[in-house]
N, C-alpha and C. Protein backbone atom coordinates (compact mmCIF):
# COMPACT_ATOMS: atom_id res chain seq x y z
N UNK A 1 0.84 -1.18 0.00
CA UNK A 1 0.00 0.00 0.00
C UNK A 1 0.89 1.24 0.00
N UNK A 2 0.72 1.98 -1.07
CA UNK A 2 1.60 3.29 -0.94
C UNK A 2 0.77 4.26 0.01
N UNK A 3 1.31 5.42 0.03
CA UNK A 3 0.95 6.62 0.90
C UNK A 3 0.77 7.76 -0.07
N UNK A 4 -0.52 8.36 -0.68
CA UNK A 4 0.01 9.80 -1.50
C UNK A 4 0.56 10.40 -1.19
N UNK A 5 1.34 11.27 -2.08
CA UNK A 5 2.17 12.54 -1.49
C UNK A 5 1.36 13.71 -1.39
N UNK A 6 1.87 14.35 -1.05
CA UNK A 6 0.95 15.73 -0.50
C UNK A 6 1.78 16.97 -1.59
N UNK A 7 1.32 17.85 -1.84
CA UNK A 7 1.88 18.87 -2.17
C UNK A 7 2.21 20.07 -1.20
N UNK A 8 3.20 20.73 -1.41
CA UNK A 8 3.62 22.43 -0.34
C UNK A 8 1.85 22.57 -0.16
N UNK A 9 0.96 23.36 -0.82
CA UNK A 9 0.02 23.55 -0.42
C UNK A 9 -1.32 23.09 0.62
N UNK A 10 -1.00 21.82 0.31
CA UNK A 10 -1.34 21.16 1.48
C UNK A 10 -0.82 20.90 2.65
N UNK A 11 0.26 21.12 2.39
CA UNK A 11 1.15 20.70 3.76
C UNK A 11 0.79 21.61 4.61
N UNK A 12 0.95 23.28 4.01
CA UNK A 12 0.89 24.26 5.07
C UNK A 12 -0.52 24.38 5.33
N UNK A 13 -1.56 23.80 4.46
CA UNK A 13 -3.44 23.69 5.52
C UNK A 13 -3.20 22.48 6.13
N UNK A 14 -2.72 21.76 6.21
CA UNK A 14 -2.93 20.46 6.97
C UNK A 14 -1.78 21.38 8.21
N UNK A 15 -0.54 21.62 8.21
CA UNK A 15 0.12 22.33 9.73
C UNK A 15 -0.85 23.57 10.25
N UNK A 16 -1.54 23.93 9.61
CA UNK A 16 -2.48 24.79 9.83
C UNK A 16 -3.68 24.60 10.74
N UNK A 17 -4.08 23.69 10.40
CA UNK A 17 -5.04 22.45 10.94
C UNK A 17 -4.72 22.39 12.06
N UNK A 18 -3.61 21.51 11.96
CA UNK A 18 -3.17 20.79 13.09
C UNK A 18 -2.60 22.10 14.00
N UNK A 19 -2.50 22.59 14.30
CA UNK A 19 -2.05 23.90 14.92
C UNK A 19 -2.99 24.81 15.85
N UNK A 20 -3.82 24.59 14.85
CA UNK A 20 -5.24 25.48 15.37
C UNK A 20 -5.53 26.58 15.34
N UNK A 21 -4.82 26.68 14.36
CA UNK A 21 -4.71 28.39 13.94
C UNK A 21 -5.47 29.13 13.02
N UNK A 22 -6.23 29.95 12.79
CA UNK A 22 -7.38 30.18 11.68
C UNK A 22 -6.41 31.21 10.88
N UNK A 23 -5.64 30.99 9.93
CA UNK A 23 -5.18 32.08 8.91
C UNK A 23 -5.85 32.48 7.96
N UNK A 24 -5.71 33.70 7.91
CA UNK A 24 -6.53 34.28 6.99
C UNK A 24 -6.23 34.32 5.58
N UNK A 25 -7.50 34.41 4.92
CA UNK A 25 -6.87 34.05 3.43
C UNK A 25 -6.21 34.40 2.80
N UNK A 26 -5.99 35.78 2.95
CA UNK A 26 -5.06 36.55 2.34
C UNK A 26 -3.43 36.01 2.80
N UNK A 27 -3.04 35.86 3.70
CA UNK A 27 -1.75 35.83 4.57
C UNK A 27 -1.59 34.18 3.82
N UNK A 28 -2.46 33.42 3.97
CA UNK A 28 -2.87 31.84 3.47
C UNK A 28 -2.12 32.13 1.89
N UNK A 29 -2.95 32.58 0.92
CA UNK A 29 -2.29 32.57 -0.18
C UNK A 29 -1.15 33.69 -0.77
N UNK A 30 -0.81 34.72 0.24
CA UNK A 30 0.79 35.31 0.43
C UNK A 30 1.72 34.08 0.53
N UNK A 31 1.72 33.42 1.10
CA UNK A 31 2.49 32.52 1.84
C UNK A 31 2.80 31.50 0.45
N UNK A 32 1.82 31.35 0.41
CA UNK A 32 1.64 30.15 -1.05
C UNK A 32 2.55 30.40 -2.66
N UNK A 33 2.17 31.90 -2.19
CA UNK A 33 2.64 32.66 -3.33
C UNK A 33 3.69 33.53 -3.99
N UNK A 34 4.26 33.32 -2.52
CA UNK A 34 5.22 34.62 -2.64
C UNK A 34 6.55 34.36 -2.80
N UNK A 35 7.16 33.01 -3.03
CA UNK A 35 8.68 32.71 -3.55
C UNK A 35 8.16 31.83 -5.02
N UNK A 36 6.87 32.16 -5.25
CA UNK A 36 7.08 31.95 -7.30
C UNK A 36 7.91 33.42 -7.81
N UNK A 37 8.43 32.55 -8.61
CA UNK A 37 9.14 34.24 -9.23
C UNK A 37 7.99 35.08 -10.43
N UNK A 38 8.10 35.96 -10.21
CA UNK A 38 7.09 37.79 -10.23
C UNK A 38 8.05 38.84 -10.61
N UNK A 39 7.87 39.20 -11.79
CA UNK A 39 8.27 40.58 -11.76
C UNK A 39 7.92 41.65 -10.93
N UNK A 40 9.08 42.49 -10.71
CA UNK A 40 9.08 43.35 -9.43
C UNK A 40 7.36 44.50 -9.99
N UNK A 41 6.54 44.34 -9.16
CA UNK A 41 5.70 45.60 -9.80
C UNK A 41 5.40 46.50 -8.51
N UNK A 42 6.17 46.48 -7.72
CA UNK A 42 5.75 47.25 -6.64
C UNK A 42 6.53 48.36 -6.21
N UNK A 43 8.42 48.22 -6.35
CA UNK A 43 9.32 49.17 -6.17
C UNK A 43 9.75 49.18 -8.04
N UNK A 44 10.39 50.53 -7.51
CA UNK A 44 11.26 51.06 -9.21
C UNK A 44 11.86 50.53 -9.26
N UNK A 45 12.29 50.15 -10.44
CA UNK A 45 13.68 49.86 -10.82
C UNK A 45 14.91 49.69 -10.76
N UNK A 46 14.87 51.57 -9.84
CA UNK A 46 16.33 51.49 -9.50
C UNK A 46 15.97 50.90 -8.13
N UNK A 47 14.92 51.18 -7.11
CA UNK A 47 14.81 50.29 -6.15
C UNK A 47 14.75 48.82 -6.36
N UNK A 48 14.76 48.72 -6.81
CA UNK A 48 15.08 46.73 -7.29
C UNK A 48 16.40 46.09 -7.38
N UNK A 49 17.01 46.87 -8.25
CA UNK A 49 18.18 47.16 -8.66
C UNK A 49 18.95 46.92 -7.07
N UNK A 50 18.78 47.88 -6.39
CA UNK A 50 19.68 48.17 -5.55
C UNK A 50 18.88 46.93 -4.19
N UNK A 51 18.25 46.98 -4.33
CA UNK A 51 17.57 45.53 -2.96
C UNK A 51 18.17 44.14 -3.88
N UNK A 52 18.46 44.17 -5.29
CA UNK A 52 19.20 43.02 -5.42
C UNK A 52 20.63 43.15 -5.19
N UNK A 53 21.18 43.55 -5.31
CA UNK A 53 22.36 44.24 -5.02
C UNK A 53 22.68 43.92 -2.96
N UNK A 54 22.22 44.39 -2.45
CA UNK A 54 22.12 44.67 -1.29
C UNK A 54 21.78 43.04 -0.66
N UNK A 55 20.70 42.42 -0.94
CA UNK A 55 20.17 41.10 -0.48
C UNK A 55 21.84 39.91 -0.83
N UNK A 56 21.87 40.46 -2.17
CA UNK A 56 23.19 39.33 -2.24
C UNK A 56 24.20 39.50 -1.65
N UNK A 57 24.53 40.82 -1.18
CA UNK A 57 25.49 40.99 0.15
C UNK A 57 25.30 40.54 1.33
N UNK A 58 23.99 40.25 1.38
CA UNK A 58 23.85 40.06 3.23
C UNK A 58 23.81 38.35 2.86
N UNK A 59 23.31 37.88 1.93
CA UNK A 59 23.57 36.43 1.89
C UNK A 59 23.88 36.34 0.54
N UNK A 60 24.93 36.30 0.52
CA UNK A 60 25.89 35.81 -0.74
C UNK A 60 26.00 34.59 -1.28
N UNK A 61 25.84 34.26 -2.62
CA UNK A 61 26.31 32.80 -2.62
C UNK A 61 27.38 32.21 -2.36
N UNK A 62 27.29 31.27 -1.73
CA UNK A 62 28.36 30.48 -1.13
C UNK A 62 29.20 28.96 -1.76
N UNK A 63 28.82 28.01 -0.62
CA UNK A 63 28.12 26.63 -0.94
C UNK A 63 27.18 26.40 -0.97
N UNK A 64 26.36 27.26 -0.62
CA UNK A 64 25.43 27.42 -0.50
C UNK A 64 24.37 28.40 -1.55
N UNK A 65 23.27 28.52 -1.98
CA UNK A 65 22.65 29.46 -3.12
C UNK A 65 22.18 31.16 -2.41
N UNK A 66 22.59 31.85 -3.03
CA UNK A 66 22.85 33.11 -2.40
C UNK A 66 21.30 33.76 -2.59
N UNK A 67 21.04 35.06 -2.03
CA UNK A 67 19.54 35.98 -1.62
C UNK A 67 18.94 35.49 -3.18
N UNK A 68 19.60 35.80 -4.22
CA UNK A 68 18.94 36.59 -5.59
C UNK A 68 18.78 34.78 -6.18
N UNK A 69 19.45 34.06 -6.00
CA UNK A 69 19.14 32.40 -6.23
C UNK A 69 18.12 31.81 -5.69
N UNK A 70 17.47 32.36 -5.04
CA UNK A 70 16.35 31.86 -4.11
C UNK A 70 15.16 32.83 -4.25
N UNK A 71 15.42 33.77 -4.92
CA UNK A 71 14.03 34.88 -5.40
C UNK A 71 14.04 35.54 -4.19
N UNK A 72 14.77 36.03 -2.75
CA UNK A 72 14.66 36.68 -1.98
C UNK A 72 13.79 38.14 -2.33
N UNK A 73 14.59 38.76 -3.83
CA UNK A 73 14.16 40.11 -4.27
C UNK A 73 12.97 39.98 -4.11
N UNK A 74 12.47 39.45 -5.10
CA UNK A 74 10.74 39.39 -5.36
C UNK A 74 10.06 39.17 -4.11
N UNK A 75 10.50 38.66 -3.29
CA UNK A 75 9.55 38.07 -2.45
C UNK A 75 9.69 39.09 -1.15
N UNK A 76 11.32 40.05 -1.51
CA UNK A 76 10.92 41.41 -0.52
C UNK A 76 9.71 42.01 -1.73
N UNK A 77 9.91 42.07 -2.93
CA UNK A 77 8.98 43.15 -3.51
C UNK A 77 7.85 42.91 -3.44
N UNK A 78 6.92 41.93 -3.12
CA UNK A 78 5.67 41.66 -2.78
C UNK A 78 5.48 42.04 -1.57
N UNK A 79 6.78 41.83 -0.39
CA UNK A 79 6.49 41.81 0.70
C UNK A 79 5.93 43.20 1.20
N UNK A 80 6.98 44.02 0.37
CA UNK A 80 6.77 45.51 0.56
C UNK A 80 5.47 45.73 -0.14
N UNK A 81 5.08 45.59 -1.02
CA UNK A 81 3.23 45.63 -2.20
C UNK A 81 2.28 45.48 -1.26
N UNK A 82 2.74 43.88 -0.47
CA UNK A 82 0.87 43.53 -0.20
C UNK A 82 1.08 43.08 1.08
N UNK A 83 1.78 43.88 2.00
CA UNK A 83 1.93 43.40 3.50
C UNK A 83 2.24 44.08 4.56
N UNK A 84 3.69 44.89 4.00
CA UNK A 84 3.56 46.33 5.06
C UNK A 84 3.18 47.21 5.14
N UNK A 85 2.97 47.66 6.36
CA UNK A 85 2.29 48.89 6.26
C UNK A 85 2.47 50.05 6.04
N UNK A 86 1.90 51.56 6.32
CA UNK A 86 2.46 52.32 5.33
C UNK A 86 3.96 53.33 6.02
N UNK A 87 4.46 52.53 7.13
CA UNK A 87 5.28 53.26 7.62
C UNK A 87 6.50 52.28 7.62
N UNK A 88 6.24 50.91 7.82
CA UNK A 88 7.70 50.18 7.37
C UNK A 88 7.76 50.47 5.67
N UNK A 89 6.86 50.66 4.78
CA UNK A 89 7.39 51.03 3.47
C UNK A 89 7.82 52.30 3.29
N UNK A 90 7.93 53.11 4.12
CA UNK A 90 8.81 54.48 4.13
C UNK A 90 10.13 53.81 4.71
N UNK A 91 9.87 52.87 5.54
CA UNK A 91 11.31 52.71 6.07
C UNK A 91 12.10 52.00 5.40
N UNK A 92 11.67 51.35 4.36
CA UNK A 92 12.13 49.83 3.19
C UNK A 92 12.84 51.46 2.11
N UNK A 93 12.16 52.00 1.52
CA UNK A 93 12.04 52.51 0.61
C UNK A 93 13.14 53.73 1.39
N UNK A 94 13.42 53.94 2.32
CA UNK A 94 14.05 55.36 2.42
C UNK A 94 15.42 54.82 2.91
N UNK A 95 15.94 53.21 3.51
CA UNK A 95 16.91 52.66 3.53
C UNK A 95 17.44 52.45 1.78
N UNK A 96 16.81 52.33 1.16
CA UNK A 96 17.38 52.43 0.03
C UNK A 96 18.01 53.01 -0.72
N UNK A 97 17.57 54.03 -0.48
CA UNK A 97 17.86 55.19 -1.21
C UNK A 97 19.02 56.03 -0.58
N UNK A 98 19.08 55.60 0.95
CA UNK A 98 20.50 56.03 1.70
C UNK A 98 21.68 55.13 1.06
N UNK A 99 21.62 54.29 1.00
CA UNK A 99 22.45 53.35 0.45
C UNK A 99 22.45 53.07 -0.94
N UNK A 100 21.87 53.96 -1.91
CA UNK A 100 22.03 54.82 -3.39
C UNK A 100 22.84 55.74 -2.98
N UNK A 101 22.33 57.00 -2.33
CA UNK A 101 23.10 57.97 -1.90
C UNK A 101 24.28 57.85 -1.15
N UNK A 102 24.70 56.62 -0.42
CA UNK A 102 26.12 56.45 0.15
C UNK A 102 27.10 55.71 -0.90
N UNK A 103 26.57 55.20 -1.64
CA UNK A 103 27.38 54.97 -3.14
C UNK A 103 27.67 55.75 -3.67
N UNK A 104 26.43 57.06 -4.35
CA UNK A 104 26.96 57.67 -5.22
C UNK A 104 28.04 59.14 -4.40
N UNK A 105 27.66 59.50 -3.64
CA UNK A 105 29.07 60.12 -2.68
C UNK A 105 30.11 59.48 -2.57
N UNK A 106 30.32 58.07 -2.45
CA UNK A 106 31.95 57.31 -1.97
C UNK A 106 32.44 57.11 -3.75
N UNK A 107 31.47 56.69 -4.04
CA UNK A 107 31.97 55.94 -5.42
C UNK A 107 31.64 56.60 -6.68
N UNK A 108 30.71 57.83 -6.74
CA UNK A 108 29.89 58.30 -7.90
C UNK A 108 29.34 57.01 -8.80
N UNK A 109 28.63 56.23 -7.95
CA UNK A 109 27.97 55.33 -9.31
C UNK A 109 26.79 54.47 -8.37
N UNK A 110 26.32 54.12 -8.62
CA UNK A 110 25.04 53.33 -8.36
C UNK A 110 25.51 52.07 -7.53
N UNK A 111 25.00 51.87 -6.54
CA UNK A 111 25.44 50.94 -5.38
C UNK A 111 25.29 49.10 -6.83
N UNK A 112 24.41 48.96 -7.08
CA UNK A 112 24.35 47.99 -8.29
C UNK A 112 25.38 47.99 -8.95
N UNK A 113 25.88 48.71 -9.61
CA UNK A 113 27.19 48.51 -10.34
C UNK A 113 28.40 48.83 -9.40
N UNK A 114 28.64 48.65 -8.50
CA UNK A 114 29.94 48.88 -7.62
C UNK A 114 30.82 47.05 -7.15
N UNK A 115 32.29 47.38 -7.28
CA UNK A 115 32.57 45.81 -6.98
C UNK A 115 31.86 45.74 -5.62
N UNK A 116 32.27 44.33 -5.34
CA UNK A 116 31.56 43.80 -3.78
C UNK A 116 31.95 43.84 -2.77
N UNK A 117 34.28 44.18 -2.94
CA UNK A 117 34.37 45.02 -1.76
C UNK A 117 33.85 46.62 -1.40
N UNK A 118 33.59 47.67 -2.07
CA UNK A 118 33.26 48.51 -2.42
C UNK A 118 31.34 48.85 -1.99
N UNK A 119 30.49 47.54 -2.14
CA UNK A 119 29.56 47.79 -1.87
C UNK A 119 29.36 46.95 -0.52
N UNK A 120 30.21 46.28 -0.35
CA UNK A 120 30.33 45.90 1.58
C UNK A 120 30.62 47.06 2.34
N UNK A 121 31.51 48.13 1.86
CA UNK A 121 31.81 49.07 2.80
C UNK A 121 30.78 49.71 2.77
N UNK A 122 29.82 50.67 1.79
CA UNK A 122 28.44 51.38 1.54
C UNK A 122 27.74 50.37 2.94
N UNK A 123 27.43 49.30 3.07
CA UNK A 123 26.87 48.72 3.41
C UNK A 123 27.03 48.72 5.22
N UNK A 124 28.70 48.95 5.50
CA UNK A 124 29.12 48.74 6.44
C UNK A 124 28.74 50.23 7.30
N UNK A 125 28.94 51.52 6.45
CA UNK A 125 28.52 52.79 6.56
C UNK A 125 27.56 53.59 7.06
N UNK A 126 26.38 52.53 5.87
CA UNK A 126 25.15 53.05 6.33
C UNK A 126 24.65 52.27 7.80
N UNK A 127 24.87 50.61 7.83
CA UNK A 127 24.53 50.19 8.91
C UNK A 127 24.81 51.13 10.34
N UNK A 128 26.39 51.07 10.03
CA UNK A 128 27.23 51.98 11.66
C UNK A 128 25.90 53.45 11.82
N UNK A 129 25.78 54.07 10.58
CA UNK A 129 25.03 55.07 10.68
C UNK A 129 23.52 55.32 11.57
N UNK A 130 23.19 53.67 11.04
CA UNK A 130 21.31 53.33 11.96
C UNK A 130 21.66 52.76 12.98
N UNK A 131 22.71 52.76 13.86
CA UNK A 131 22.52 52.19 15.12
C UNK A 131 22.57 53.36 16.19
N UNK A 132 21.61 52.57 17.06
CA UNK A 132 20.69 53.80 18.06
C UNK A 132 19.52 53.89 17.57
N UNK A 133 19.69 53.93 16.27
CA UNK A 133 18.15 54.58 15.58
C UNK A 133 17.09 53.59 15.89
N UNK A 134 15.38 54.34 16.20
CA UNK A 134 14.92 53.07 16.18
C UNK A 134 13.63 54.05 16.19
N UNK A 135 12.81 53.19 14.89
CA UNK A 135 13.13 51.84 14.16
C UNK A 135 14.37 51.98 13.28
N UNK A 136 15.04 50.95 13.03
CA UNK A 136 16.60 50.83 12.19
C UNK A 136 15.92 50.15 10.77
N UNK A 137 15.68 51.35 9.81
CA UNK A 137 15.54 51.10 8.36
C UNK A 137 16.26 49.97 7.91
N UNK A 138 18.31 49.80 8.40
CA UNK A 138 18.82 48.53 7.50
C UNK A 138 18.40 47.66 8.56
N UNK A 139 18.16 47.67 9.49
CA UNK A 139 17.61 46.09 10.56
C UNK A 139 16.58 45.82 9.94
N UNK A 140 15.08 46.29 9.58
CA UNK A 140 14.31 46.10 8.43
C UNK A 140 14.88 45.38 7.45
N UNK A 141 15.59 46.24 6.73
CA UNK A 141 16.35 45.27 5.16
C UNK A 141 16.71 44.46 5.85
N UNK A 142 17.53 44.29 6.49
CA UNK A 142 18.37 43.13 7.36
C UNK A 142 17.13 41.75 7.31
N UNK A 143 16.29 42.08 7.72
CA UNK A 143 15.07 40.96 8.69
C UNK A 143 14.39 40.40 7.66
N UNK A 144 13.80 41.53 6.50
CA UNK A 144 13.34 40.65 5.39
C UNK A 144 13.85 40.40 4.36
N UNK A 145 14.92 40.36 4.48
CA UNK A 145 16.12 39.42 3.64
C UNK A 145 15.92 38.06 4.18
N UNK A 146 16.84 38.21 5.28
CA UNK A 146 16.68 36.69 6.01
C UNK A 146 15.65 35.75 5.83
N UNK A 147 14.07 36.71 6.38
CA UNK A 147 13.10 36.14 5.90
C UNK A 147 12.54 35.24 5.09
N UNK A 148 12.89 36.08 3.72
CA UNK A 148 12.85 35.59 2.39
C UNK A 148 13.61 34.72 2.04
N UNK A 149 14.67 34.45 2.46
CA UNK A 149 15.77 34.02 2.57
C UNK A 149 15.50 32.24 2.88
N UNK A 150 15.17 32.00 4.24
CA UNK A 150 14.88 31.16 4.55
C UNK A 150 12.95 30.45 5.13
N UNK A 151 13.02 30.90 4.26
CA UNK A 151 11.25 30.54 4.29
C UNK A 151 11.12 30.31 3.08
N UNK A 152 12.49 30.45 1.97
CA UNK A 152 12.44 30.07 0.69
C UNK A 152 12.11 28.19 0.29
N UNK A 153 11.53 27.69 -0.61
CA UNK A 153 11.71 26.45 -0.90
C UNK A 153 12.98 25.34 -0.98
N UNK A 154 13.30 26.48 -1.77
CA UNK A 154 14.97 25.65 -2.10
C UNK A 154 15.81 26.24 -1.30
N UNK A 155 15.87 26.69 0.50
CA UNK A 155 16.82 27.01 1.10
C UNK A 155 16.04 25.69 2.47
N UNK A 156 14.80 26.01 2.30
CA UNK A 156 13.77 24.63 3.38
C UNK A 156 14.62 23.34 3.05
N UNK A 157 14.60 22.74 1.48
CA UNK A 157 14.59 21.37 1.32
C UNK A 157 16.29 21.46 1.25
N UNK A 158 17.24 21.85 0.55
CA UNK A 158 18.15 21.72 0.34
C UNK A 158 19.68 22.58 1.59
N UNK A 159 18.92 23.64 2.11
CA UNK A 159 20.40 23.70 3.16
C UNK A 159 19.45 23.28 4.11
N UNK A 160 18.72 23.56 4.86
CA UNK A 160 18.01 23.51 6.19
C UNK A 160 17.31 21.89 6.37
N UNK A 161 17.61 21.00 5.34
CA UNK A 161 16.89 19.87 4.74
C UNK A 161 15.61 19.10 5.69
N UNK A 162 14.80 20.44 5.52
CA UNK A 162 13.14 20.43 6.27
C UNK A 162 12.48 19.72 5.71
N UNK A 163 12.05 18.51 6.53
CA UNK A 163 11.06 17.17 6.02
C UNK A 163 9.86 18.33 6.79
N UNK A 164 8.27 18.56 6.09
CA UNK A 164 7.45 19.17 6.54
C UNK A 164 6.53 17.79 7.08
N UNK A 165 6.85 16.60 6.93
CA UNK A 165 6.10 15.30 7.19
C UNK A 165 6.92 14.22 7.21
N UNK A 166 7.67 14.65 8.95
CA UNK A 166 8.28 13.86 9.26
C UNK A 166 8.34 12.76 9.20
N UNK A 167 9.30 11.40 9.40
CA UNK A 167 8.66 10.26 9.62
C UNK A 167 8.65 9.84 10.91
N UNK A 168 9.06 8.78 11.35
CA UNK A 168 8.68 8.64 12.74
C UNK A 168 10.46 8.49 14.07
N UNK A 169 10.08 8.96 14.98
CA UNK A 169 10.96 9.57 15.63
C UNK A 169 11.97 8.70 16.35
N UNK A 170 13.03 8.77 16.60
CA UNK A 170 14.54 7.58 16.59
C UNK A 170 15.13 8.56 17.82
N UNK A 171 14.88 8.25 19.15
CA UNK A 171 15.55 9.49 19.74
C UNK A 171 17.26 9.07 19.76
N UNK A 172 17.04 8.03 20.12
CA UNK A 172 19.02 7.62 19.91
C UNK A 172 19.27 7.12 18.49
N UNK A 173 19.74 8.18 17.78
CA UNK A 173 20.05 7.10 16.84
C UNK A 173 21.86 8.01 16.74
N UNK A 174 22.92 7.21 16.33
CA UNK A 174 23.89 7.58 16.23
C UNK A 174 24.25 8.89 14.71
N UNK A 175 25.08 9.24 14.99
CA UNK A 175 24.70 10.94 13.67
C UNK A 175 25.84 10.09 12.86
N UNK A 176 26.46 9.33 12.93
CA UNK A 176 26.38 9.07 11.28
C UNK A 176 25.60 8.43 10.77
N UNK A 177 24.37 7.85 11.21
CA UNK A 177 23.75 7.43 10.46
C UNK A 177 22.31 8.57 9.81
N UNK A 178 22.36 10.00 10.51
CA UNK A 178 21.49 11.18 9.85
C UNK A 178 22.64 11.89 9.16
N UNK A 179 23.48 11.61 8.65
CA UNK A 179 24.08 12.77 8.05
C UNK A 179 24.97 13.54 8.26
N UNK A 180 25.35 13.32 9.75
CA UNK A 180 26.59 14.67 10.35
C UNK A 180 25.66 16.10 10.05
N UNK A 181 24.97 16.12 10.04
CA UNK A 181 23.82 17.33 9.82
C UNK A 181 24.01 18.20 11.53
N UNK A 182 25.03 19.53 11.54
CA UNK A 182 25.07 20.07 13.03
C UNK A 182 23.50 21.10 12.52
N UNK A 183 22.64 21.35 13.36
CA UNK A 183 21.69 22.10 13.24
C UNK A 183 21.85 23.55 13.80
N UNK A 184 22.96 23.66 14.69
CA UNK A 184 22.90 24.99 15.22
C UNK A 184 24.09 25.77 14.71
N UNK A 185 25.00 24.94 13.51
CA UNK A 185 25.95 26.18 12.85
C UNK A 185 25.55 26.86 11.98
């Protein structure tokens, strides 16, 4: 007797379920929806530009698949469209543009086209600059990067290697036989 498989969509109404949590529909199909890749229709261009730019600095590809490999962008640009409100999108939108403007003062050129030591320091600048501040515009960028980041599909199954339907539980079992998998580095 096999077992069907379930699809992502089900998985998260069935943890839903089981949880007891009533989500609302909207947040329900955000969730569903929001690491398909989408053209940006919510920030400009050059704001795109520069949140891709910026996302692949804070998680770079590695060995791992970096912000812009995982659709992080898009899935800040929805995030910012159809979720925050109207004062973290002053704060999304006005971190940006500091960190346009701390490029084009150090470097005269657009934080997007700058090498990557060059746009680590912009980066290093403006951060030193928002601390104290609060709310901290790059702690924002900072948070829904990450976010996006790892709530992504292909960062769930492949670095974080999240079974959403577990199988059944082995409390001793020796780690070479899971993988050498450390969970807290």
């Amino acid at each position: 007797m096999t077992t069907p498989q379930i699809d992502r969509r089900e998985a998260i109404r069935r943890t839903a379920l089981l949880a007891g949590v009533a989500l609302a529909p909207d947040w329900l199909d955000f969730a569903l929806r929001a690491q398909a890749p989408a053209a940006r229709t919510y920030l400009s261009a050059a704001q795109g530009a520069a949140l891709s730019a910026v996302a692949e600095r804070i998680l770079p590809k590695t060995d791992t698949p970096g912000a812009i490999d995982v659709g992080v962008p898009a899935f800040i640009d929805r995030f910012y469209g159809e979720f925050m409100n109207a004062a973290d999108r002053r704060l999304l939108a006005s971190i940006l543009e500091d960190i346009e403007q701390a490029a084009r003062s150090a470097h005269s050129a657009a934080f997007a086209s700058l090498a990557s030591a060059q746009q680590d320091g912009v980066l290093r600048a403006v951060a030193t600059a928002q601390q104290g501040k609060e709310p901290s515009s790059f702690g924002l960028l900072r948070s829904v990067t990450v976010l996006g980041y790892f709530t992504s599909e292909q960062v769930g199954k492949n670095v974080l290697h999240y079974d959403p339907v577990p199988g059944a539980y082995d409390g001793c079992v020796p780690i070479d036989q899971v993988g050498r998998r450390n969970w807290t580095s």
